[in-house]
C-alpha atoms as a PDB file:
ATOM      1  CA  UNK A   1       0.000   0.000   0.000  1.00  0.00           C
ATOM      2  CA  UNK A   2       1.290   3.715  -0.823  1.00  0.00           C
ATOM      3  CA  UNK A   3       1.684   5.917   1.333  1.00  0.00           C
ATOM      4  CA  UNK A   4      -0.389   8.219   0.372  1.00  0.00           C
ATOM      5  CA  UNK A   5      -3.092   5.989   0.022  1.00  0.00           C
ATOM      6  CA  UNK A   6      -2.491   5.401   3.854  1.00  0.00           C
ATOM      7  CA  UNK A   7      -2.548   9.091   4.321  1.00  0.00           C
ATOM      8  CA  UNK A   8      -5.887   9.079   2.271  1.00  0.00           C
ATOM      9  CA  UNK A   9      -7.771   6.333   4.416  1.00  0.00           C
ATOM     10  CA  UNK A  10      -5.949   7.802   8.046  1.00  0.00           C
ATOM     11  CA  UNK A  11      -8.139  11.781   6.312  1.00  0.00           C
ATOM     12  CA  UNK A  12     -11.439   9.805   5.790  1.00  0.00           C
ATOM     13  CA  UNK A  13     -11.361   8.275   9.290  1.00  0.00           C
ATOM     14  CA  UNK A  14     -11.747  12.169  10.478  1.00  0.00           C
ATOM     15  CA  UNK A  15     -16.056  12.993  11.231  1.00  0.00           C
ATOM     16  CA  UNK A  16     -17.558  15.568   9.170  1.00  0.00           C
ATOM     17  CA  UNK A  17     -16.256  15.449   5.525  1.00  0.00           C
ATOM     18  CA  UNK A  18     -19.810  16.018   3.806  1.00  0.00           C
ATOM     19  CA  UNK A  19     -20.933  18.696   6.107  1.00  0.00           C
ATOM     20  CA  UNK A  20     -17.540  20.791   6.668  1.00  0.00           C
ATOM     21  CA  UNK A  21     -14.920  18.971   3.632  1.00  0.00           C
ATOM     22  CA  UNK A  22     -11.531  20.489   4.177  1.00  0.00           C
ATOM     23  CA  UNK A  23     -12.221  23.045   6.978  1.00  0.00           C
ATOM     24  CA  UNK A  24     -13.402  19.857   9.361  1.00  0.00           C
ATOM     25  CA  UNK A  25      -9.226  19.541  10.340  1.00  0.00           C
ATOM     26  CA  UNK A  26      -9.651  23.319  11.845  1.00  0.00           C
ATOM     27  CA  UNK A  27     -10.110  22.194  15.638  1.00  0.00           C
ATOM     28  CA  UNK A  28      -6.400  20.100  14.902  1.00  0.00           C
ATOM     29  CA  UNK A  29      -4.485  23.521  13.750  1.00  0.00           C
ATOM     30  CA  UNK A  30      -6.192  25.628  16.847  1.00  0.00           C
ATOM     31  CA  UNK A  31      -5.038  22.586  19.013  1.00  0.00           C
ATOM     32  CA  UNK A  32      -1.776  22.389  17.676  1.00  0.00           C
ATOM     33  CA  UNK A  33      -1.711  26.668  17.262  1.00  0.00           C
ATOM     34  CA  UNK A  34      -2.633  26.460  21.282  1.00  0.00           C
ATOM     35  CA  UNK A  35       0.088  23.882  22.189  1.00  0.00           C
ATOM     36  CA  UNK A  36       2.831  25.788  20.429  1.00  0.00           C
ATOM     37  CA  UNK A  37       2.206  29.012  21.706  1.00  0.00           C
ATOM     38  CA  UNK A  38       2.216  27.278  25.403  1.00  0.00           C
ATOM     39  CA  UNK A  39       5.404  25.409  24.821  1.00  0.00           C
ATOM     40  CA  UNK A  40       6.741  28.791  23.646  1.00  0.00           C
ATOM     41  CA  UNK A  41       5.693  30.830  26.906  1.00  0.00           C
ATOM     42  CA  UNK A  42       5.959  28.364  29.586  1.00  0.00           C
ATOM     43  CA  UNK A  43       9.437  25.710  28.403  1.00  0.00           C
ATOM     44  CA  UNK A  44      12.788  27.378  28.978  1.00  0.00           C
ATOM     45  CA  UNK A  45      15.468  26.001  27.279  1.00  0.00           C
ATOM     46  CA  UNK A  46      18.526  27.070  28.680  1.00  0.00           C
ATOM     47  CA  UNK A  47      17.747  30.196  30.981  1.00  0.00           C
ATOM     48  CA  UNK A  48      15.421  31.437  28.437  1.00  0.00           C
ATOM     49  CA  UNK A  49      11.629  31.296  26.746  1.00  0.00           C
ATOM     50  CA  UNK A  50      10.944  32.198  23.237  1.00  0.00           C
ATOM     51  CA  UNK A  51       9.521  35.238  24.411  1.00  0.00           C
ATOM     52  CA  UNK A  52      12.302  36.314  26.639  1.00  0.00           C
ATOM     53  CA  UNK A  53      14.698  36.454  23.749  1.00  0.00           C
ATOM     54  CA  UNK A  54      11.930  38.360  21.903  1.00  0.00           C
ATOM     55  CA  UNK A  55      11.393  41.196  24.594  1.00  0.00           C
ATOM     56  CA  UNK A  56      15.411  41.215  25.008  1.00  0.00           C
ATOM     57  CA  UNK A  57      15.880  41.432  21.228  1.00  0.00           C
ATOM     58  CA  UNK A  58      13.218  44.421  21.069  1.00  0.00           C
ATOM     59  CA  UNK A  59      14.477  46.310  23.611  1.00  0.00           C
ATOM     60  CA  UNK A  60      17.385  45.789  22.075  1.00  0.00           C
ATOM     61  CA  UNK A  61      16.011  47.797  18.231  1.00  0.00           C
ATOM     62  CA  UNK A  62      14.501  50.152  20.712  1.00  0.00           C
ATOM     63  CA  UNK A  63      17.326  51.370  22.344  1.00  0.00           C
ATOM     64  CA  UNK A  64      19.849  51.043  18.894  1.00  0.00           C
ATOM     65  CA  UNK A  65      17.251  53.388  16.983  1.00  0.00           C
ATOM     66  CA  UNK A  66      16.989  55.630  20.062  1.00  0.00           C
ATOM     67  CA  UNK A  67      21.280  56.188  19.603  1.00  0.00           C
ATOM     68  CA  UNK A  68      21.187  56.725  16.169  1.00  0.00           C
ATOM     69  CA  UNK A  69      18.612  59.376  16.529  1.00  0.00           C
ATOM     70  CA  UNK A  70      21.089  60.633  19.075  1.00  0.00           C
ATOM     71  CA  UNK A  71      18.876  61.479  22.038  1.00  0.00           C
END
């Protein structure tokens, strides 16, 4: 058996093809949406979250633009 033809059989086994077709595997990306952005606020790796870097790094553009502007 292909593997796509796998792939095809594992889609059909997923409720609500007639009523929604491709927008029934919505709930699956909010899930997966909802996961990722928890993994990327609440697991360090390291010292650090994703969203410590990203505050750091913006400060960061903040205070280089504020130099070059020279106040």
């Amino acid at each position: 058996m292909l593997v796509s033809e796998r792939v095809k059989r594992l889609l059909k086994l997923v409720p609500g093809e007639r009523r929604f077709g491709f927008y029934r595997f919505l709930p699956f990306f909010f899930v997966l949406g909802g996961a990722m952005e928890w993994f990327m606020i609440n697991v360090r790796i390291g010292k650090e979250t994703f969203y410590d870097v990203y505050r750091r790094k913006r400060s960061e553009r903040l205070y280089e633009a504020r130099m070059e502007k020279g106040e």
